[in-house]
C-alpha atoms as a PDB file:
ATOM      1  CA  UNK A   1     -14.987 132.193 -21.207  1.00  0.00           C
ATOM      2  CA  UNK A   2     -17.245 129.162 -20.461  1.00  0.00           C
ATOM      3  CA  UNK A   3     -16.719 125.990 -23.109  1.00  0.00           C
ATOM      4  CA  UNK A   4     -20.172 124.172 -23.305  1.00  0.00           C
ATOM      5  CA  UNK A   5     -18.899 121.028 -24.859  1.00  0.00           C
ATOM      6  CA  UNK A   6     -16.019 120.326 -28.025  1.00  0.00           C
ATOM      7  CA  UNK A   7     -17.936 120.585 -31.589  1.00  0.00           C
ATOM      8  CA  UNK A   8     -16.172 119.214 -33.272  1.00  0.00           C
ATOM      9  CA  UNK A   9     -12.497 117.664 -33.655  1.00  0.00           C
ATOM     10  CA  UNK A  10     -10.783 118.155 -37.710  1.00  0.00           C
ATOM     11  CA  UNK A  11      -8.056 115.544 -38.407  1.00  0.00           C
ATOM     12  CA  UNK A  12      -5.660 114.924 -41.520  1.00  0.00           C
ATOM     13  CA  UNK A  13      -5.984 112.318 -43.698  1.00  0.00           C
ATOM     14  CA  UNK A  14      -4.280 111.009 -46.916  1.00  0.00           C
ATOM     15  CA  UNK A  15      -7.744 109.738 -48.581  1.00  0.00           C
ATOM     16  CA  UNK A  16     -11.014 111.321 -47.475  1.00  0.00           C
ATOM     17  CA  UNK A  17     -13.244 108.211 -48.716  1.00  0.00           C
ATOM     18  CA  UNK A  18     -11.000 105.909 -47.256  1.00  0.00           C
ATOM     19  CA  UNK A  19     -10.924 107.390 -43.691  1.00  0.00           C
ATOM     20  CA  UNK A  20     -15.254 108.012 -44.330  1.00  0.00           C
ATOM     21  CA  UNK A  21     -15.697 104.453 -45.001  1.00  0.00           C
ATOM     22  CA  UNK A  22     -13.433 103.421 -41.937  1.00  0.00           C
ATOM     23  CA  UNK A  23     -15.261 105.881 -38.823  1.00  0.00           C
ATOM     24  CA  UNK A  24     -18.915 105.219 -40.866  1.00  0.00           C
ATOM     25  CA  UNK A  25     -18.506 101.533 -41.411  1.00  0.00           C
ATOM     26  CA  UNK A  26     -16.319 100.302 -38.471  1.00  0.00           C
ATOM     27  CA  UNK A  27     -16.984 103.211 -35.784  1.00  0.00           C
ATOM     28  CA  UNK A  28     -20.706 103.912 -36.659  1.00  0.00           C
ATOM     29  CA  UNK A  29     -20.553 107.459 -37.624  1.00  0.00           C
ATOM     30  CA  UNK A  30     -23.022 109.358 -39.801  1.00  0.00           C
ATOM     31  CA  UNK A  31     -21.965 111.668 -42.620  1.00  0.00           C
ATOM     32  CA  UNK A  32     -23.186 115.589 -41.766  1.00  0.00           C
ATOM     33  CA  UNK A  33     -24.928 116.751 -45.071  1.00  0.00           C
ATOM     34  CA  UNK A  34     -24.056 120.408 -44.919  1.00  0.00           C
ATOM     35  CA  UNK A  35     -20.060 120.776 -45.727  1.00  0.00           C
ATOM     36  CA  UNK A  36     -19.088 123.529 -47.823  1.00  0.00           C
ATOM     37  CA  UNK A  37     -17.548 122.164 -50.643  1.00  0.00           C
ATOM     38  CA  UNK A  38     -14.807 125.565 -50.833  1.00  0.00           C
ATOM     39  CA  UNK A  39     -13.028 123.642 -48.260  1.00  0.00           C
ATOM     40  CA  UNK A  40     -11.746 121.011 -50.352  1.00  0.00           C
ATOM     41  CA  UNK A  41     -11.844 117.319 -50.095  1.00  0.00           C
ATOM     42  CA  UNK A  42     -12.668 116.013 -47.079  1.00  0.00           C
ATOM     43  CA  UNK A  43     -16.156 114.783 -45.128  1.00  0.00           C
ATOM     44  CA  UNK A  44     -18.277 115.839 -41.904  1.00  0.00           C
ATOM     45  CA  UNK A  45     -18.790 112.837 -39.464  1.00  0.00           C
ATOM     46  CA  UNK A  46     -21.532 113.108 -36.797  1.00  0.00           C
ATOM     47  CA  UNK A  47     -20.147 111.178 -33.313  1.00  0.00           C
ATOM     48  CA  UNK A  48     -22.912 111.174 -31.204  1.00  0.00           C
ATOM     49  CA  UNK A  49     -23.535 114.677 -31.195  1.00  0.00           C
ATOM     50  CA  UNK A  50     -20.097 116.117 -31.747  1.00  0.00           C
ATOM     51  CA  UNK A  51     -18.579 116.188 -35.152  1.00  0.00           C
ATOM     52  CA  UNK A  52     -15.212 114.934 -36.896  1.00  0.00           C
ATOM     53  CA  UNK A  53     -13.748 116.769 -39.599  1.00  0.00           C
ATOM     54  CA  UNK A  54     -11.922 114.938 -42.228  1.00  0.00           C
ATOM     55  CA  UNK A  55      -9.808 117.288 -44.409  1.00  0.00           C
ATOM     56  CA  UNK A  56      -7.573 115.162 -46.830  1.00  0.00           C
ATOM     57  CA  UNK A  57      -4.477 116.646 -47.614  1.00  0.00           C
ATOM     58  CA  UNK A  58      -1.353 115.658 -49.490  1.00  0.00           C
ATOM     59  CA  UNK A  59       0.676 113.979 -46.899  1.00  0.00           C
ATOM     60  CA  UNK A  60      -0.982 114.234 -43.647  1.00  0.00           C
ATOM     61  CA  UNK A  61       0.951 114.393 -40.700  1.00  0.00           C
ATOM     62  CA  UNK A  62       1.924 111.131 -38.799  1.00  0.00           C
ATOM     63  CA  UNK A  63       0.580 110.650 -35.213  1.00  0.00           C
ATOM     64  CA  UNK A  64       0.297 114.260 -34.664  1.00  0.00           C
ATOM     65  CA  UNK A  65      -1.824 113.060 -31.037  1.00  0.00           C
ATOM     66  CA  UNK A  66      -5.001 111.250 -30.645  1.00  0.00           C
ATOM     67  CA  UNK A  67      -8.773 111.954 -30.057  1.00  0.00           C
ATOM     68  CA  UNK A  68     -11.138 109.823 -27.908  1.00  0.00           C
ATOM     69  CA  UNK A  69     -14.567 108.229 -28.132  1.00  0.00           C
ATOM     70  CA  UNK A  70     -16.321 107.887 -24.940  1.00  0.00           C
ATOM     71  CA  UNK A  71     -18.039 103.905 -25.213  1.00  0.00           C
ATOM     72  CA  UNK A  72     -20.571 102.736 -23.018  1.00  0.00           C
ATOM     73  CA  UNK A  73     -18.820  98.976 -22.631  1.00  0.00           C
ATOM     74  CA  UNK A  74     -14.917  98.738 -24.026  1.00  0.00           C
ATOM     75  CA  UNK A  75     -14.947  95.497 -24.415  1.00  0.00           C
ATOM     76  CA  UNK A  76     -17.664  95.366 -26.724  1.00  0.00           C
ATOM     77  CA  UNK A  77     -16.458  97.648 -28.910  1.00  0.00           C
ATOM     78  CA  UNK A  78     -13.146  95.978 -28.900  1.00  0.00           C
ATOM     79  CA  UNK A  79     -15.020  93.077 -29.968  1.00  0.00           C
ATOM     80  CA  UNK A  80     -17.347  94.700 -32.748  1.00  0.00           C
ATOM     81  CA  UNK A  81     -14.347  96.464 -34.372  1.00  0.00           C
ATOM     82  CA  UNK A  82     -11.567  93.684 -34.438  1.00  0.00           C
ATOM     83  CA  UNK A  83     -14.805  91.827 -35.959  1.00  0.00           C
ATOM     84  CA  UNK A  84     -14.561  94.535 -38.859  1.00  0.00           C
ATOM     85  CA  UNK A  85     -10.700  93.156 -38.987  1.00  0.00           C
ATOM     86  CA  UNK A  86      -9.129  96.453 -37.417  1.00  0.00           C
ATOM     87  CA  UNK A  87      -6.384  96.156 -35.084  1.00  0.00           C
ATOM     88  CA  UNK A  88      -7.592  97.284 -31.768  1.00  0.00           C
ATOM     89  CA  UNK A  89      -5.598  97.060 -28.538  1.00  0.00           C
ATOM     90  CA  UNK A  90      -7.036  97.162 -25.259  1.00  0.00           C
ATOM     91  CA  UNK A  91      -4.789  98.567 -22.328  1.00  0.00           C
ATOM     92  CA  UNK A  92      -4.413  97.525 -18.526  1.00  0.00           C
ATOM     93  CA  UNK A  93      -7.621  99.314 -16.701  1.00  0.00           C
ATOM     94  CA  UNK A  94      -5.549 102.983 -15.419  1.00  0.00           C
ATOM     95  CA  UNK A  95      -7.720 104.650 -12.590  1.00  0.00           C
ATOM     96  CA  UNK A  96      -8.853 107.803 -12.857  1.00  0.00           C
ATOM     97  CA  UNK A  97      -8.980 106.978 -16.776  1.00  0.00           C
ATOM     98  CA  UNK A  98     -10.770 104.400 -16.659  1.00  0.00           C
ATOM     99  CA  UNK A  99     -10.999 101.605 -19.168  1.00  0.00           C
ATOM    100  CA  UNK A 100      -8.782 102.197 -22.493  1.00  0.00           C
ATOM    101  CA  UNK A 101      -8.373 100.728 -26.446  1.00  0.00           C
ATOM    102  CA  UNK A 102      -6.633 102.334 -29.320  1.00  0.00           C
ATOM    103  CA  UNK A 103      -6.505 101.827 -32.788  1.00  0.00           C
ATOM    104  CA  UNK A 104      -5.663 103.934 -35.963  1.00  0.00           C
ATOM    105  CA  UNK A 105      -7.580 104.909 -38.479  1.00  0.00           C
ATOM    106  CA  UNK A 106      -6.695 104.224 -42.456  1.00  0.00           C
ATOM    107  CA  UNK A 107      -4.383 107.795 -42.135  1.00  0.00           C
ATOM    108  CA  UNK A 108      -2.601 106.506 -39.051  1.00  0.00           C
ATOM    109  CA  UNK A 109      -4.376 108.974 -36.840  1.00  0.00           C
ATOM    110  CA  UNK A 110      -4.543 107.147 -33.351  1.00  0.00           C
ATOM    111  CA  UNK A 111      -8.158 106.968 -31.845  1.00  0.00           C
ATOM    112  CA  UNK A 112      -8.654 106.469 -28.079  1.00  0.00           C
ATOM    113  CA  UNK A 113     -11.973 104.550 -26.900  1.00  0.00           C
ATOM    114  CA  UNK A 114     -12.368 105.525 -23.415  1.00  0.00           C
ATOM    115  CA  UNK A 115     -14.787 104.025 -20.824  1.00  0.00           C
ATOM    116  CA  UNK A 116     -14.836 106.174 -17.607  1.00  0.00           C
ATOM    117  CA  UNK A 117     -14.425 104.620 -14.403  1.00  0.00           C
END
């Protein structure tokens, strides 16, 4: 097998709308139109070509791991989402990684924003 890329990435939240109006509003995603609706509550985020899945569920699991959003300019970001009033927290540059900030979302899921070196 030969991956071409990651589709998409589904995550568990405790409130759907909440977690839309947090990755639309403060991280600049776009809702997908076509979700089945047989899958329950939840919403289809476009990220730049890839896709988040929001499913809500009951009690959704606490920091089960994290995802990451490749920026063009950390610091920038940083700046346009503690702007919004979310926490954000830059970390010391790490080579090979590159240059690092994580936040949570409203469900507590931890989001990476990574800027390759």
């Amino acid at each position: 097998m030969q991956p071409v890329g990651i589709h998409h990435v589904a995550i568990c939240v405790d409130d759907a709308d909440a977690a839309k109006a947090f990755y639309c509003d403060v991280l600049g995603f776009t809702t997908v139109t076509t979700r089945p609706e047989e899958f329950g509550p939840g919403h289809w985020l476009d990220a730049g070509g890839q896709q988040v899945h929001l499913m809500e569920v009951a009690e959704a699991p606490k920091n089960p791991g994290h995802f990451a959003l490749r920026v063009a300019d950390v610091g920038a970001a940083v700046d346009e989402i503690r702007a919004a009033g979310v926490r954000v927290d830059p970390i010391p540059h790490t080579p090979g990684a590159g240059k690092q900030a994580f936040l949570r979302d409203p469900a507590g899921n931890v989001i990476e924003l990574n800027q390759p070196d």
